[in-house]
PDB file of N, CA and C in Angstrom:
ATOM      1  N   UNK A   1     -15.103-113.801  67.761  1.00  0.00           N
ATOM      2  CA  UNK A   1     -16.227-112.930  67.523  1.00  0.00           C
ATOM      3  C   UNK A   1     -16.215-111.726  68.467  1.00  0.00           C
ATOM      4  N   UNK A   2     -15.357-111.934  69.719  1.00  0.00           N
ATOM      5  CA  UNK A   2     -15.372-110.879  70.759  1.00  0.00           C
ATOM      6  C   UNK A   2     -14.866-109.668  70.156  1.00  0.00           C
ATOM      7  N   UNK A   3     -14.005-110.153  69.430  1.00  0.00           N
ATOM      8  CA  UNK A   3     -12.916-109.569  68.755  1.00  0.00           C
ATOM      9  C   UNK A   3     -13.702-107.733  67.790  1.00  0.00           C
ATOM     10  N   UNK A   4     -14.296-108.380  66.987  1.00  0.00           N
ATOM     11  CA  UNK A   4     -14.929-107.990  65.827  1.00  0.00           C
ATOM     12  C   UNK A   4     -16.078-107.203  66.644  1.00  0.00           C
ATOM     13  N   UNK A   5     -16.528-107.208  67.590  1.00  0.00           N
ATOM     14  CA  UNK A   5     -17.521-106.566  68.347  1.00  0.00           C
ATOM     15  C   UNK A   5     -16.809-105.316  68.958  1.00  0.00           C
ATOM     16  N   UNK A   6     -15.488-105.682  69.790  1.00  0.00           N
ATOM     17  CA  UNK A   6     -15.194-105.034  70.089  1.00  0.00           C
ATOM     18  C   UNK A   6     -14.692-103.664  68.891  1.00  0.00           C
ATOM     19  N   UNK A   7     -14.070-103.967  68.269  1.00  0.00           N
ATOM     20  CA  UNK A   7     -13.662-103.100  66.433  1.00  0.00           C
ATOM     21  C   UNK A   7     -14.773-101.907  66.175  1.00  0.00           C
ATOM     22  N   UNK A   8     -16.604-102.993  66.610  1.00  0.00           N
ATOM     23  CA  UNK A   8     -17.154-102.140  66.066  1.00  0.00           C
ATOM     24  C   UNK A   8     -17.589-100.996  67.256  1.00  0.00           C
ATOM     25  N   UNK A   9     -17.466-101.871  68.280  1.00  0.00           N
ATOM     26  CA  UNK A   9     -17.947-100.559  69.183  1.00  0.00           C
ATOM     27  C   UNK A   9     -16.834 -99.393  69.316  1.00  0.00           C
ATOM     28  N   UNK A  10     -15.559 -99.576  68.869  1.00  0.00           N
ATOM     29  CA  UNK A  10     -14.837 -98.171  68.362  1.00  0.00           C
ATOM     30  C   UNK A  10     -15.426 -97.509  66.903  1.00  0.00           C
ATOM     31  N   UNK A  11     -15.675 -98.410  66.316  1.00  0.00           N
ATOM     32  CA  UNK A  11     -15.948 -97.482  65.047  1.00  0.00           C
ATOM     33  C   UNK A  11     -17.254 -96.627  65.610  1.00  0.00           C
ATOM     34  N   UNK A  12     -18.351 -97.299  66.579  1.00  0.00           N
ATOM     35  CA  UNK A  12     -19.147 -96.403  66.671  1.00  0.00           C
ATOM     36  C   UNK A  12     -18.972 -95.147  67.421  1.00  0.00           C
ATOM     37  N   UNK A  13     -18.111 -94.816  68.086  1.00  0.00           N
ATOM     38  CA  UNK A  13     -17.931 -93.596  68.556  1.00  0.00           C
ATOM     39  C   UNK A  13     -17.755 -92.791  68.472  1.00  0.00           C
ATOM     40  N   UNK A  14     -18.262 -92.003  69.210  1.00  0.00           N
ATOM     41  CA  UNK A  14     -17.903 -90.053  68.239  1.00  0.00           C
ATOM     42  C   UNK A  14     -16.811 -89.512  68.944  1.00  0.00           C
ATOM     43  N   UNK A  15     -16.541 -88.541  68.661  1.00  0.00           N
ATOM     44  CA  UNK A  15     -15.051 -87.444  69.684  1.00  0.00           C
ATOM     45  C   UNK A  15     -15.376 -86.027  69.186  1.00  0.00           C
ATOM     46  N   UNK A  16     -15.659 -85.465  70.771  1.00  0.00           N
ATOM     47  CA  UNK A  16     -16.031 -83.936  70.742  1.00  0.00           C
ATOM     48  C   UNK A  16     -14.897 -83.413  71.198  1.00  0.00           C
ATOM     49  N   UNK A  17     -14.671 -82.307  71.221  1.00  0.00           N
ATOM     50  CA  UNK A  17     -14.366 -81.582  71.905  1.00  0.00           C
ATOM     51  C   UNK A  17     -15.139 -80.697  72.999  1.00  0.00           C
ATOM     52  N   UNK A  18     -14.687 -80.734  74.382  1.00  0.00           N
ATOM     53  CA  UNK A  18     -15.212 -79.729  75.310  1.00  0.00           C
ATOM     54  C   UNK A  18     -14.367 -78.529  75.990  1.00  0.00           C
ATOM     55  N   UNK A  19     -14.715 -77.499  76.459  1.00  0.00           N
ATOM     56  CA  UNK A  19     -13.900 -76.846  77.158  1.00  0.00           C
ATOM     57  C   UNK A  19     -14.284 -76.573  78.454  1.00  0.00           C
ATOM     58  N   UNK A  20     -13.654 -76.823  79.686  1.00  0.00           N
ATOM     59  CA  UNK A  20     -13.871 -76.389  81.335  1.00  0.00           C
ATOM     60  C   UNK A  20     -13.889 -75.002  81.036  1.00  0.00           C
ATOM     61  N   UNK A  21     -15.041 -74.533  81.067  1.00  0.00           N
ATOM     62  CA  UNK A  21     -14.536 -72.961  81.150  1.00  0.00           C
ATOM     63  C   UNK A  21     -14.287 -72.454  82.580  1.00  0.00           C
ATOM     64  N   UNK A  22     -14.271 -73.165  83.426  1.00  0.00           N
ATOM     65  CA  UNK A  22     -14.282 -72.039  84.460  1.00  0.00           C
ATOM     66  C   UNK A  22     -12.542 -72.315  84.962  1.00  0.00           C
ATOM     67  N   UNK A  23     -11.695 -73.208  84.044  1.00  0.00           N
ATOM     68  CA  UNK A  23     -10.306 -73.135  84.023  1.00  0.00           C
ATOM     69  C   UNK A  23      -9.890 -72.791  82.999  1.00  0.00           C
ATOM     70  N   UNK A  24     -10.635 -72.605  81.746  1.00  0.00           N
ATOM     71  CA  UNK A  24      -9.849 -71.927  80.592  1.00  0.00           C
ATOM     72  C   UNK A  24      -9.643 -70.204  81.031  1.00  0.00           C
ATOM     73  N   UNK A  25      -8.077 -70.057  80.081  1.00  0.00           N
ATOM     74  CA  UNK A  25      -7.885 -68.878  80.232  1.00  0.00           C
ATOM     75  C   UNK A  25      -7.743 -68.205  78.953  1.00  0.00           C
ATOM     76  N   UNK A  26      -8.191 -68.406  78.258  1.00  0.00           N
ATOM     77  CA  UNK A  26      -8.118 -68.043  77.093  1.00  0.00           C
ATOM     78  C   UNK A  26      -6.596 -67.905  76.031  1.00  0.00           C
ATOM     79  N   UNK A  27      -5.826 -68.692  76.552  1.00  0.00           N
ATOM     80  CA  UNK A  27      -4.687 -69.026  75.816  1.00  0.00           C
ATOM     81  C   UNK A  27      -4.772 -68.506  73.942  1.00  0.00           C
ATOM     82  N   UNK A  28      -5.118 -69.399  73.833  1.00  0.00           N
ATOM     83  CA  UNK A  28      -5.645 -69.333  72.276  1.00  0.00           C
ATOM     84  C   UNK A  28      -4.766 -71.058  71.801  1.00  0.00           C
ATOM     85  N   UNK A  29      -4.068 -71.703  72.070  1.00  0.00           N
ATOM     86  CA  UNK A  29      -3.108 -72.658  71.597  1.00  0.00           C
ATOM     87  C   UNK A  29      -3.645 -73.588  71.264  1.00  0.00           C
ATOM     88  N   UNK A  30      -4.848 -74.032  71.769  1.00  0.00           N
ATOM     89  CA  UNK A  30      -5.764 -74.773  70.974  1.00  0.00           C
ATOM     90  C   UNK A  30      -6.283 -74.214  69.576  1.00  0.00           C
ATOM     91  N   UNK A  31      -6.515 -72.871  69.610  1.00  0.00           N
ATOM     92  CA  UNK A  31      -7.229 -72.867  67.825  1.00  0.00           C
ATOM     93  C   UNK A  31      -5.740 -72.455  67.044  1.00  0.00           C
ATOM     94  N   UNK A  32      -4.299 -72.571  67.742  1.00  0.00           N
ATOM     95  CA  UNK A  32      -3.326 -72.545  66.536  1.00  0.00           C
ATOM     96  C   UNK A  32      -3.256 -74.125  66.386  1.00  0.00           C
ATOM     97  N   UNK A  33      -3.466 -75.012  67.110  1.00  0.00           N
ATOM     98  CA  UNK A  33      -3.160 -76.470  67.135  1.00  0.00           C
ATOM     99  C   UNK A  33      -4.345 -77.078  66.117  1.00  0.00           C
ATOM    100  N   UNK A  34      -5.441 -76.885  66.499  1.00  0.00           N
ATOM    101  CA  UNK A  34      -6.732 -77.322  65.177  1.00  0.00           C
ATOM    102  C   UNK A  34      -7.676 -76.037  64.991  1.00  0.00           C
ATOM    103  N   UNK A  35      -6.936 -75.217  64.117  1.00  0.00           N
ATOM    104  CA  UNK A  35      -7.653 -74.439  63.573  1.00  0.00           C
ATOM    105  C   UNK A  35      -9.042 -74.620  62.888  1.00  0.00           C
ATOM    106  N   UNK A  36      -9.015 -75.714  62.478  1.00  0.00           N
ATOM    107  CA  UNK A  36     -10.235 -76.227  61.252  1.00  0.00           C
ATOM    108  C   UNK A  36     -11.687 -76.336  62.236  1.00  0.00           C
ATOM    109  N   UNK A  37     -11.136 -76.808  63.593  1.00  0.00           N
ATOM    110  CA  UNK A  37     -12.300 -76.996  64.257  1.00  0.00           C
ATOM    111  C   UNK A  37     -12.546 -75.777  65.653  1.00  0.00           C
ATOM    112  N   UNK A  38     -11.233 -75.129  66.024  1.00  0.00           N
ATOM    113  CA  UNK A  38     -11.308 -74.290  67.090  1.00  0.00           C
ATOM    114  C   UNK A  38     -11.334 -72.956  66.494  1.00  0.00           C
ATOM    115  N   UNK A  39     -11.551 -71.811  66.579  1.00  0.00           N
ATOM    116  CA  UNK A  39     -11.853 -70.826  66.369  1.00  0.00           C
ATOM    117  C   UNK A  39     -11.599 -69.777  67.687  1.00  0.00           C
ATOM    118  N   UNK A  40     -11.271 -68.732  67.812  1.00  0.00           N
ATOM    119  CA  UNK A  40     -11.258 -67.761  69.108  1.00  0.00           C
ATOM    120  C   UNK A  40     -12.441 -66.799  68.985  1.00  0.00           C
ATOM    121  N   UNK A  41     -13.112 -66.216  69.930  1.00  0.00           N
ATOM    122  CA  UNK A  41     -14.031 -65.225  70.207  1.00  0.00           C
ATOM    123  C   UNK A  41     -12.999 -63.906  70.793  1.00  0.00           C
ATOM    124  N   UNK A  42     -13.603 -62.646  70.268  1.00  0.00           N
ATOM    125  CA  UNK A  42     -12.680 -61.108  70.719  1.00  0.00           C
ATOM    126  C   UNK A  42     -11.835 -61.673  71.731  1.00  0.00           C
ATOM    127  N   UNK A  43     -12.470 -61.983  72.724  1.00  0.00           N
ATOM    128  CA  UNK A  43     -11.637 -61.887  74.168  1.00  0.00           C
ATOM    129  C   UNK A  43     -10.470 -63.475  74.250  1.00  0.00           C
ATOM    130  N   UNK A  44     -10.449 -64.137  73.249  1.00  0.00           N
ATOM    131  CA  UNK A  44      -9.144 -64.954  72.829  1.00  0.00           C
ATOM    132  C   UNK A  44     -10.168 -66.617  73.481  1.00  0.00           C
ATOM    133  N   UNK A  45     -11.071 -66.573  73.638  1.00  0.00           N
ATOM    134  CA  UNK A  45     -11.901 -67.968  74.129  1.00  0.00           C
ATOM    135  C   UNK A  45     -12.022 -68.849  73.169  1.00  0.00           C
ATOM    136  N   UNK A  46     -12.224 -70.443  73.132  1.00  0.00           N
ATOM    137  CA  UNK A  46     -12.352 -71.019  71.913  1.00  0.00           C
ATOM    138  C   UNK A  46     -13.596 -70.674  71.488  1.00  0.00           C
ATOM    139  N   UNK A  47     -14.021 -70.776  70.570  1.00  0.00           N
ATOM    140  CA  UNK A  47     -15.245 -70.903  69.802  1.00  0.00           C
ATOM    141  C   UNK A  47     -15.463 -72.686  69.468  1.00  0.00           C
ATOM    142  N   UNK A  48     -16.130 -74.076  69.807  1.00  0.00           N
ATOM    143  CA  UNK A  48     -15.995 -75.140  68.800  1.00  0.00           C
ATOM    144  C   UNK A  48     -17.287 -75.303  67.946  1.00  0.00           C
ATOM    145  N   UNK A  49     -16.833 -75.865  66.965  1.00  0.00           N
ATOM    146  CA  UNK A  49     -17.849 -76.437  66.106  1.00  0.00           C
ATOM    147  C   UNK A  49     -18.557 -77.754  67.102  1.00  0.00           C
ATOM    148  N   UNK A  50     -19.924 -77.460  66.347  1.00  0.00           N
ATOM    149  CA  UNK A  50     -20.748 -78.853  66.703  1.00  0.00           C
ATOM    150  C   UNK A  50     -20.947 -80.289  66.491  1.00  0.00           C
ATOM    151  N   UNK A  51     -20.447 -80.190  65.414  1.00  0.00           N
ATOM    152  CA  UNK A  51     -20.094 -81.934  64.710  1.00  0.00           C
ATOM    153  C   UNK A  51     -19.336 -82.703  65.021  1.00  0.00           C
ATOM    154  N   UNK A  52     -19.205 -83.948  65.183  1.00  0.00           N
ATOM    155  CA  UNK A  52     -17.861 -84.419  65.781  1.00  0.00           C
ATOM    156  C   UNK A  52     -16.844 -84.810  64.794  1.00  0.00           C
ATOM    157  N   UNK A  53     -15.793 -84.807  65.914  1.00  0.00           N
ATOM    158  CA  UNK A  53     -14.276 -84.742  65.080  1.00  0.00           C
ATOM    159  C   UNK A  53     -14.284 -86.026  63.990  1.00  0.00           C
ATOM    160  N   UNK A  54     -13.536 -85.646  62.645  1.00  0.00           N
ATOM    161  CA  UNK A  54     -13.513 -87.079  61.877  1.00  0.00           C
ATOM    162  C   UNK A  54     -11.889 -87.292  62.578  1.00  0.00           C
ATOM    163  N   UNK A  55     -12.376 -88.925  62.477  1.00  0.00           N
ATOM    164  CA  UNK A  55     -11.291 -89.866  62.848  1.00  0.00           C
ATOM    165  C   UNK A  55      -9.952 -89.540  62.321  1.00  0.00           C
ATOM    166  N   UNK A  56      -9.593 -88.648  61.463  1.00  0.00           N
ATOM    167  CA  UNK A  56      -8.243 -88.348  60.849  1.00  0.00           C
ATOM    168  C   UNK A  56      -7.771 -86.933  61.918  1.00  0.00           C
ATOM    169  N   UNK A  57      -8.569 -86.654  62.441  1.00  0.00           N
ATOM    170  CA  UNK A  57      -8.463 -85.370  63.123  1.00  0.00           C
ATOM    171  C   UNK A  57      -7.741 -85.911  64.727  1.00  0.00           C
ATOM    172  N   UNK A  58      -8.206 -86.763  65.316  1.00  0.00           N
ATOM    173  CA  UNK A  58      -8.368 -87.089  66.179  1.00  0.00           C
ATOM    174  C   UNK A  58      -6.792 -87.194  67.153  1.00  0.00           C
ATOM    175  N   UNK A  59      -5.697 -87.274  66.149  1.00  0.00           N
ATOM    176  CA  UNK A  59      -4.195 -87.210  66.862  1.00  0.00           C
ATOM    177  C   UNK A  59      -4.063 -85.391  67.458  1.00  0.00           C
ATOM    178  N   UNK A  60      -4.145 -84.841  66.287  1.00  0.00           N
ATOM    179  CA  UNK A  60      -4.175 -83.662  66.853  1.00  0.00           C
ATOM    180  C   UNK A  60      -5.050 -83.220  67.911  1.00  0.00           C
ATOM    181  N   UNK A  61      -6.092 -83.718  67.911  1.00  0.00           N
ATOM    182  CA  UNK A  61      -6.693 -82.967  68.657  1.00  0.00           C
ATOM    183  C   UNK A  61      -6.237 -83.305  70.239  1.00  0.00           C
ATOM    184  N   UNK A  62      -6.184 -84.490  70.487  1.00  0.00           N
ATOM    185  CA  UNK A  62      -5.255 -85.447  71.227  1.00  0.00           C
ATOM    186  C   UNK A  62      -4.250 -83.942  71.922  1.00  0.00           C
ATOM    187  N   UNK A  63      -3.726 -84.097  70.620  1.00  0.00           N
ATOM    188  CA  UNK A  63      -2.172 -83.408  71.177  1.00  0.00           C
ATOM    189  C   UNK A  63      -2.830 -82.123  71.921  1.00  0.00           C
ATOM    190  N   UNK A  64      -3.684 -81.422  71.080  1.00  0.00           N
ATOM    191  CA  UNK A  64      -4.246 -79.925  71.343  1.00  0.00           C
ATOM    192  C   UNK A  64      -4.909 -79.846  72.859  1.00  0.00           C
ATOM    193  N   UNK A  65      -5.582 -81.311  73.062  1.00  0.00           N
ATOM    194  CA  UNK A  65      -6.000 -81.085  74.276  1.00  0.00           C
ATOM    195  C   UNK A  65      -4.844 -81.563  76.138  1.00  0.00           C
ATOM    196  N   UNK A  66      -3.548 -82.346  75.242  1.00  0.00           N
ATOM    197  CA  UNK A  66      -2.463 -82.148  75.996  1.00  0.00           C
ATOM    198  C   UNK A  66      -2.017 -81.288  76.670  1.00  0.00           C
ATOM    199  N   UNK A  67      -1.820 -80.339  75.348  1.00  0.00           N
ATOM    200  CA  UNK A  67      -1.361 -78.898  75.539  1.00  0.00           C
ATOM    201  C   UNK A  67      -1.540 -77.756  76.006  1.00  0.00           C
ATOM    202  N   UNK A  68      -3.019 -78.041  76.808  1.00  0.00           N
ATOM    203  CA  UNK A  68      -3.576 -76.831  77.114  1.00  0.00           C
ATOM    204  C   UNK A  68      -2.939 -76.325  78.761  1.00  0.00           C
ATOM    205  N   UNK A  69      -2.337 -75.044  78.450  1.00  0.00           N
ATOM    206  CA  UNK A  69      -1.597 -74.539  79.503  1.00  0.00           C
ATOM    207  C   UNK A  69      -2.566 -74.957  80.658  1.00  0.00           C
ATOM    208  N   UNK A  70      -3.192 -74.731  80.886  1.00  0.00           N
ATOM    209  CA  UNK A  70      -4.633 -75.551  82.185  1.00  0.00           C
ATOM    210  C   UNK A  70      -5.665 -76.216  82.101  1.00  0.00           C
ATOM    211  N   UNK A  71      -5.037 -77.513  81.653  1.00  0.00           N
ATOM    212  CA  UNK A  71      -5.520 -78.639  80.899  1.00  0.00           C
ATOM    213  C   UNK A  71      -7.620 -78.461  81.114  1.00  0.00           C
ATOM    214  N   UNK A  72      -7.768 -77.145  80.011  1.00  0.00           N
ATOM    215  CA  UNK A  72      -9.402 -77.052  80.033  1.00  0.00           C
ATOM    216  C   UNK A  72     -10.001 -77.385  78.647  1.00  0.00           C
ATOM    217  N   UNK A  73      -8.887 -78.001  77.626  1.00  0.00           N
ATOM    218  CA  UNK A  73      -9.312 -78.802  76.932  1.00  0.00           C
ATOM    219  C   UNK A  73      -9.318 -80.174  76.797  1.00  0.00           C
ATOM    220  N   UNK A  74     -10.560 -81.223  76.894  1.00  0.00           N
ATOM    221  CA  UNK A  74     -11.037 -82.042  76.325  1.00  0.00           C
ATOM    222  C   UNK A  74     -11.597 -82.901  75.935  1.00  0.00           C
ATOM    223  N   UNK A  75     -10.576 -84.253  75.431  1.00  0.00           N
ATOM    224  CA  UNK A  75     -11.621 -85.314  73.774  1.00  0.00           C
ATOM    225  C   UNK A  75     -12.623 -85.684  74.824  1.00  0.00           C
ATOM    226  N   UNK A  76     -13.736 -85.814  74.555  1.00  0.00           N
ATOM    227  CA  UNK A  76     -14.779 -86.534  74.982  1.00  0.00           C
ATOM    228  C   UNK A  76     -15.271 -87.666  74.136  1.00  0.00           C
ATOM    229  N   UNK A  77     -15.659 -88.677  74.656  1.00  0.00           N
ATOM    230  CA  UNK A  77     -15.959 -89.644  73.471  1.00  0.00           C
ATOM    231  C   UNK A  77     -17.312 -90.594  73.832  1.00  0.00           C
ATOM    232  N   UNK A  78     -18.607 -90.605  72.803  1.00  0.00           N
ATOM    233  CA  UNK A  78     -19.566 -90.642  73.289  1.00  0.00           C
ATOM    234  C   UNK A  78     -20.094 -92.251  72.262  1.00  0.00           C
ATOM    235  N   UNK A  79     -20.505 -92.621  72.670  1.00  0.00           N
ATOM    236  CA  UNK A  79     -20.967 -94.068  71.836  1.00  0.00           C
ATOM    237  C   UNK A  79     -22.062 -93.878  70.449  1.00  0.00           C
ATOM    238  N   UNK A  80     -21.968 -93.880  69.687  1.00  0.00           N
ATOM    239  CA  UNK A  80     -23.054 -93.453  69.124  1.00  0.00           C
ATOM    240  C   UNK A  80     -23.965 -94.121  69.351  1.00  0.00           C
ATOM    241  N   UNK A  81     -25.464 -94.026  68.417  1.00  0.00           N
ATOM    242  CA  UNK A  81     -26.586 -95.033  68.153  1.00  0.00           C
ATOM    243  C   UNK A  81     -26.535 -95.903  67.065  1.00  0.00           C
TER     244      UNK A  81
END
C-alpha cells in the first residue's frame, strides 16, 4: 500500500518553471529548447507562462534547465492540493 501512495503523491505534483534573475543573462537557449512555454522579452529575457508544465513536457524542460549557460533556469516542483 506504501507503494501506491507513494505513485500518487507523484501524480500530484506540479512542475514550474523559475528563473534566478539576478544570474540570468539573457541567453535566449531556453526559449529555443521549449519554445511552447518560454518566450523572450526585446532585451532577449525569458518571458514564462503561468500554468504548470504537462507531464509530457517535463524531459525537455529538464534538459532546458541543464543547459542554461548560468544555470538560472529551474524545474520547481510543488505538491498540489
Amino acid at each position: 500500500m506504501a507503494r501506491h501512495a507513494h505513485r500518487t503523491d507523484r501524480l500530484d505534483r506540479t512542475h514550474r518553471l523559475e528563473v534566478g534573475w539576478t544570474a540570468c543573462q539573457g541567453h535566449g537557449l531556453c526559449a529555443e529548447l521549449l519554445p511552447e512555454h518560454i518566450t523572450l522579452d526585446e532585451w532577449g529575457y525569458p518571458l514564462l507562462g503561468e500554468a504548470p508544465l504537462p507531464p509530457t513536457t517535463l524531459k525537455r524542460a529538464r534538459r532546458a534547465a541543464a543547459d542554461c549557460p548560468v544555470r538560472a533556469l529551474k524545474l520547481a516542483t510543488a505538491q498540489g492540493s
